[in-house]
Protein backbone atom coordinates (compact mmCIF):
# COMPACT_ATOMS: atom_id res chain seq x y z
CA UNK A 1 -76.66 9.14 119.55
CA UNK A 2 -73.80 11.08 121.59
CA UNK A 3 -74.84 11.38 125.31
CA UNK A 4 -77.68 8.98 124.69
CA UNK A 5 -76.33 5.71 126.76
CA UNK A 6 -75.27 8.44 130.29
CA UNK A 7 -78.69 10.05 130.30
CA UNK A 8 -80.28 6.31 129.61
CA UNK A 9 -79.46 4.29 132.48
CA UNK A 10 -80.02 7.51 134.73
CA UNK A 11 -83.90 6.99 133.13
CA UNK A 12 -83.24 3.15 134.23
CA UNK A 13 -82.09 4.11 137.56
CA UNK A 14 -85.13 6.22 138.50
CA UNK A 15 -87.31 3.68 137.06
CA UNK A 16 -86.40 1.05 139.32
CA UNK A 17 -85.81 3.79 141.84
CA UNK A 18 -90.01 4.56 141.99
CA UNK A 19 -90.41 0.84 142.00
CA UNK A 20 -88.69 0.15 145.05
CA UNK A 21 -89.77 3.68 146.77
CA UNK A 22 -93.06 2.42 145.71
CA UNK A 23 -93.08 -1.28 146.71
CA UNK A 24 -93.95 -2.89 143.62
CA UNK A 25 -90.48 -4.52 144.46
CA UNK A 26 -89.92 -5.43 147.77
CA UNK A 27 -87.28 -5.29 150.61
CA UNK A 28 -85.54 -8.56 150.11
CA UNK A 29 -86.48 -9.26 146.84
CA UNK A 30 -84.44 -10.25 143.98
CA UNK A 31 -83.89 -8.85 140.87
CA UNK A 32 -84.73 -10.41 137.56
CA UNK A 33 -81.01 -11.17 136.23
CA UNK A 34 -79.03 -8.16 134.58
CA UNK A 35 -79.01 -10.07 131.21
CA UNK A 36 -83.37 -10.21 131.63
CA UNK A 37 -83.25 -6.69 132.42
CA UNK A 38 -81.23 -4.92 129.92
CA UNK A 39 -83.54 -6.66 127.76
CA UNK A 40 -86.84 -5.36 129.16
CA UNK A 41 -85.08 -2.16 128.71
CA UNK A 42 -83.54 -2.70 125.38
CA UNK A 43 -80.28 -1.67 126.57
CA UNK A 44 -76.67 -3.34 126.74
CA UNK A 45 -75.62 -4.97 129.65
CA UNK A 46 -73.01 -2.18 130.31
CA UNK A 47 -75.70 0.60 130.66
CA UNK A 48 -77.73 -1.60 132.39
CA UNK A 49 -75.37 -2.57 134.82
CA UNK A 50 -74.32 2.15 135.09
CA UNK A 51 -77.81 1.88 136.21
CA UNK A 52 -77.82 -0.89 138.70
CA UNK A 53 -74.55 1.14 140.11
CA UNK A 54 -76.05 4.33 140.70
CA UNK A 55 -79.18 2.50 143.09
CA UNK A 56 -75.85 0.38 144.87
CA UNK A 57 -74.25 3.65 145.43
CA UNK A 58 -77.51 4.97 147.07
CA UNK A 59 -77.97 1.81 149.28
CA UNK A 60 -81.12 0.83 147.99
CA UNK A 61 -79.75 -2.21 146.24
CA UNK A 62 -77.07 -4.93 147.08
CA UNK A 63 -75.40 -6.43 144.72
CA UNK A 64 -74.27 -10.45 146.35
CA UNK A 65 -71.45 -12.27 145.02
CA UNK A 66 -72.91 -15.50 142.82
CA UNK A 67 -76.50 -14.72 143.63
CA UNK A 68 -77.85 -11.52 141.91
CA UNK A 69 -78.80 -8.11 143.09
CA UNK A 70 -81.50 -7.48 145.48
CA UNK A 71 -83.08 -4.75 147.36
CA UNK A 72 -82.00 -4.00 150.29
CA UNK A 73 -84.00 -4.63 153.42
CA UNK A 74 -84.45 -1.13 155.55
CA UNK A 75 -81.38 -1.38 158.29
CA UNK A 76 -81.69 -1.36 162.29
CA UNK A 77 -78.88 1.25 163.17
CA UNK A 78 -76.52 -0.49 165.41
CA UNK A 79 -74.70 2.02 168.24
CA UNK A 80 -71.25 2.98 169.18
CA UNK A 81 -70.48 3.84 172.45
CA UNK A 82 -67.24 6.27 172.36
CA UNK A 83 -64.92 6.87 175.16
CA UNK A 84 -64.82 3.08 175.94
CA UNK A 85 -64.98 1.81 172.26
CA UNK A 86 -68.17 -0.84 172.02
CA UNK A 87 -71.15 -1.30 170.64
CA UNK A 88 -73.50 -0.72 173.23
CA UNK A 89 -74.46 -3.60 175.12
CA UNK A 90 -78.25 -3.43 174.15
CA UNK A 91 -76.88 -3.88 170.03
CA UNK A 92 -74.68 -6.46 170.84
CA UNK A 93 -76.95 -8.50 172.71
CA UNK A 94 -79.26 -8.90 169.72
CA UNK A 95 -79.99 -12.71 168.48
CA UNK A 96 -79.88 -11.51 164.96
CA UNK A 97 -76.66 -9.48 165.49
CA UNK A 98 -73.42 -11.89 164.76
CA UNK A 99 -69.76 -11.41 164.61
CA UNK A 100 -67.05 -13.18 163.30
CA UNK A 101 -63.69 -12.73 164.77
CA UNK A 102 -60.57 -14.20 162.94
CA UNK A 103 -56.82 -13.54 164.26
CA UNK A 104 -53.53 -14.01 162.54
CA UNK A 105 -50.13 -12.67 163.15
CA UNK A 106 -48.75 -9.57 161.00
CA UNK A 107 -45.64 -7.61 161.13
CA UNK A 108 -45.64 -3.86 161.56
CA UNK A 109 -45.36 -1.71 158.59
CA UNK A 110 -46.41 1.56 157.00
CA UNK A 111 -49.40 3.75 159.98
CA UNK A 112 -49.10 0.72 161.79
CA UNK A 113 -45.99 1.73 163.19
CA UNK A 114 -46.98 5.09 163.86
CA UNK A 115 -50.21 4.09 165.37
CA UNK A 116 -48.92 1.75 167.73
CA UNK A 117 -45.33 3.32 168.13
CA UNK A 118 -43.52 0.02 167.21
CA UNK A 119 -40.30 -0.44 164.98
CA UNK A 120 -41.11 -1.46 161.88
CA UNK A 121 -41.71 -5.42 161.62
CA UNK A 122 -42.82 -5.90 165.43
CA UNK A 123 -45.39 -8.71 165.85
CA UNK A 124 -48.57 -7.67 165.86
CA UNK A 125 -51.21 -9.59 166.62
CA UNK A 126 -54.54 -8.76 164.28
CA UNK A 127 -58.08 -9.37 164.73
CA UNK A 128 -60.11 -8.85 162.40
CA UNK A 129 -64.09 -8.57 163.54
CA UNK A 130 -67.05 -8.36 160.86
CA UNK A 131 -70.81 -8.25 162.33
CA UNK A 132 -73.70 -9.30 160.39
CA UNK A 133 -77.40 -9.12 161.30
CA UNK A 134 -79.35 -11.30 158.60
CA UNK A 135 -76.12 -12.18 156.73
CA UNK A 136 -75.72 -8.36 156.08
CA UNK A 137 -72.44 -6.30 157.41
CA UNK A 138 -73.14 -3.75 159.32
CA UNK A 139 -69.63 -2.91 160.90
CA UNK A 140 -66.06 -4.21 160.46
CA UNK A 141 -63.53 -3.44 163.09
CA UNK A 142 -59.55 -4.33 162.29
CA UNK A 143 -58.09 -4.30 165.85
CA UNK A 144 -53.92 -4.69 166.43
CA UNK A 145 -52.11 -5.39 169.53
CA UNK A 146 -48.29 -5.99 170.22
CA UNK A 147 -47.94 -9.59 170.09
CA UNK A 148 -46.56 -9.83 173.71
CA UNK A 149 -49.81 -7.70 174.88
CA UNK A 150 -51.90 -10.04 172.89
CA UNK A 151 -54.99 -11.46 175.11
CA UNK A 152 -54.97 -15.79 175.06
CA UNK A 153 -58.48 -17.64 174.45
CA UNK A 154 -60.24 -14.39 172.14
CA UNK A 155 -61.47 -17.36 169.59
CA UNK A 156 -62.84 -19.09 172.51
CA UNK A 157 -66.58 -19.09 172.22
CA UNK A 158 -66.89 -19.01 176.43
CA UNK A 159 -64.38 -16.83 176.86
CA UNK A 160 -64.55 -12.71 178.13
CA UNK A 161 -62.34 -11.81 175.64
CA UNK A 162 -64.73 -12.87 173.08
CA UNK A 163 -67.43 -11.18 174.43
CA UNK A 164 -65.60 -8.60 173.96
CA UNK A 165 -65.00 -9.17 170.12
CA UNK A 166 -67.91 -9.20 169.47
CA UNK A 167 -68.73 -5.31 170.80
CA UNK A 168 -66.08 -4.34 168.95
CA UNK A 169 -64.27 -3.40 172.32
CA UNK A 170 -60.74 -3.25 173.59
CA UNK A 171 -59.02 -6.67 173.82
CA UNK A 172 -55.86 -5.92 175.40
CA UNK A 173 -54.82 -4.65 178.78
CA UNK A 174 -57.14 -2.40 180.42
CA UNK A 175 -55.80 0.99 178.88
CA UNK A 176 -55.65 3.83 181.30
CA UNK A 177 -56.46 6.48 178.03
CA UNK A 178 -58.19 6.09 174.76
CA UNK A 179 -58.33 8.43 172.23
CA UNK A 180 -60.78 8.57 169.19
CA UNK A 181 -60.43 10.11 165.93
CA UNK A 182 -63.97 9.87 163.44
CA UNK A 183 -64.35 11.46 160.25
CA UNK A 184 -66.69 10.47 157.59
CA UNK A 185 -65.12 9.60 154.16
CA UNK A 186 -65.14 7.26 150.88
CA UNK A 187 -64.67 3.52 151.67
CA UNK A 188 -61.61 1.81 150.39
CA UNK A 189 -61.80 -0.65 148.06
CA UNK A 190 -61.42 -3.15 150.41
CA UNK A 191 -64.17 -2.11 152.90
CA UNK A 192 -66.68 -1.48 149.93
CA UNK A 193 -65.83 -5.29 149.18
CA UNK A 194 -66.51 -6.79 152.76
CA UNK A 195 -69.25 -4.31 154.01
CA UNK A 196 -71.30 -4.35 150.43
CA UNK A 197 -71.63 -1.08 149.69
CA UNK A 198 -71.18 1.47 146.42
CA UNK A 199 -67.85 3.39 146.52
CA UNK A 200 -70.59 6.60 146.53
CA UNK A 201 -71.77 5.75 150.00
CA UNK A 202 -69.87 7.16 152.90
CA UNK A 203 -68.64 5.40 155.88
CA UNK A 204 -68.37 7.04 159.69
CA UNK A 205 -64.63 5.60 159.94
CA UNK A 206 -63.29 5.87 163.72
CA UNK A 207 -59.31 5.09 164.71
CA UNK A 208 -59.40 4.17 168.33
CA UNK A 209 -55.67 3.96 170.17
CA UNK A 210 -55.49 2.61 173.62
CA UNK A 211 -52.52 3.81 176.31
CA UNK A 212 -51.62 2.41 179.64
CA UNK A 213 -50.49 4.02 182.50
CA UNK A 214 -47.21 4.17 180.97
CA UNK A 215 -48.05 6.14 177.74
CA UNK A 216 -47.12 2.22 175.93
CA UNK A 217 -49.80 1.85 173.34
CA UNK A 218 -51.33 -1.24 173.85
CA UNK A 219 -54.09 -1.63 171.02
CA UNK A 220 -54.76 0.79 167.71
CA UNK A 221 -58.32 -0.44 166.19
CA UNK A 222 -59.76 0.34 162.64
CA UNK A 223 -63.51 0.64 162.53
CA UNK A 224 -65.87 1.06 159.71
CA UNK A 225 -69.42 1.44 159.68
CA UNK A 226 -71.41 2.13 156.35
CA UNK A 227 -73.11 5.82 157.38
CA UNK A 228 -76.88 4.83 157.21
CA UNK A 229 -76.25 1.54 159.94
CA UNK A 230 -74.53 3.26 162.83
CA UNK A 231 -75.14 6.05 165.44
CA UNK A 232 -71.84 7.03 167.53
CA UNK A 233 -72.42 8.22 170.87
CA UNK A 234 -70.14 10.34 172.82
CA UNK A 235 -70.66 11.64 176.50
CA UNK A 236 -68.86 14.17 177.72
CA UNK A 237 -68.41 14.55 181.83
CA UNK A 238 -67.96 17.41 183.17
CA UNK A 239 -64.77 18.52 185.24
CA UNK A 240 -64.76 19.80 188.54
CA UNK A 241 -62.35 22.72 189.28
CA UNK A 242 -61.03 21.20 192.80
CA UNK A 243 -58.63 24.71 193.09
CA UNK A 244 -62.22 26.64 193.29
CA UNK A 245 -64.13 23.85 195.60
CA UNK A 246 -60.98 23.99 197.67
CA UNK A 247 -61.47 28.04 198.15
């Protein structure tokens, strides 16, 4: 019996892989209960539930708090437009596409301080921007500004500022520089929790800071994006040499 419960929910996984590949289970559609299907299987909840894991951690199923797991419905990619920081205006626009902003006030600790080049315990104000499309995440963006920088009215369903929320753009002060940092990685525990997604699947995880003409930095923002939802775009201009076009 030694290795027999690893290499069993693997053969439950591809199982219920081949039916969803398949579509004798449908995008959308839930799955009979864990307790209904360890028993069509003949297998303990615990295996049952390794198997339902593996097909989370592959994106093909979503697990939803207090209602079951179902499979998940194929995603729209959503864009991000680098350089200014947005989801293109196209994405944004989209009826189905919602985002929830909430602010509160934090004080500045740990890469917060480095990010934003702040003593530690400056006000900071935080925003904290989730969009949905169907009720499903597709992006969460954790944006921080000095307090004193921080724009009035961003909760205010007519106002620009939360227009700009929900892109996912800069709030603050028009920044004279932004720089960009992605990289691809594991999702923390915290992002695997509020975008709904295995700890196996990767997210494309960008740290935008924003600079004014003074070198102040007037906004650091922490996006995640689960890797199969987004496209980033980045143009690049090209420079003009004025020394040569002056010769």
């Amino acid at each position: 019996m030694t290795g027999s419960v690893p290499s069993r929910h693997h053969d439950i996984a591809d199982d219920l892989r081949h039916q969803i590949t398949t579509g004798s289970i449908k995008p959308g559609e839930r799955l009979p209960s864990e307790v209904g299907l360890a028993d069509r299987y003949k297998v303990s909840t615990v295996t049952l539930r390794r198997a339902l894991a593996v097909l989370q951690g592959e994106g093909l199923v979503e697990k939803i708090h207090g209602k079951g797991n179902y499979v998940r419905r194929p995603r729209r990619k959503i864009m991000y437009v680098g350089g200014w920081g947005t989801l293109d205006p196209w994405t944004a626009a989209e009826p189905t596409l919602r985002v929830t902003v909430r602010s509160t006030t934090v004080p500045a600790s740990g890469h917060l301080t480095t990010l934003l080049k702040v003593p530690t315990g400056s006000r900071l104000a935080e925003y904290s921007c989730l969009s949905l499309e169907q009720g499903s995440p597709h992006g969460l963006a954790r944006i921080y500004i000095p307090r004193d920088l921080a724009p009035a009215g961003v909760l205010d369903d007519d106002s620009v500022c939360r227009e700009a929320a929900t892109r996912f753009a800069v709030l603050g002060p028009l920044p004279a520089t932004i720089r960009e940092t992605v990289c691809a990685r594991s999702p923390t525990p915290d992002e695997a929790s509020v975008l709904r997604i295995g700890n196996n699947m990767a997210v494309l995880a960008i740290t935008r800071i924003a600079t004014d003409a003074t070198g102040r930095v007037v906004e650091a923002a922490l996006l995640a994006f689960p890797g199969d939802r987004v496209d980033a775009v980045f143009t690049t201009h090209q420079l003009v040499d004025e020394r040569r076009t002056q010769g």
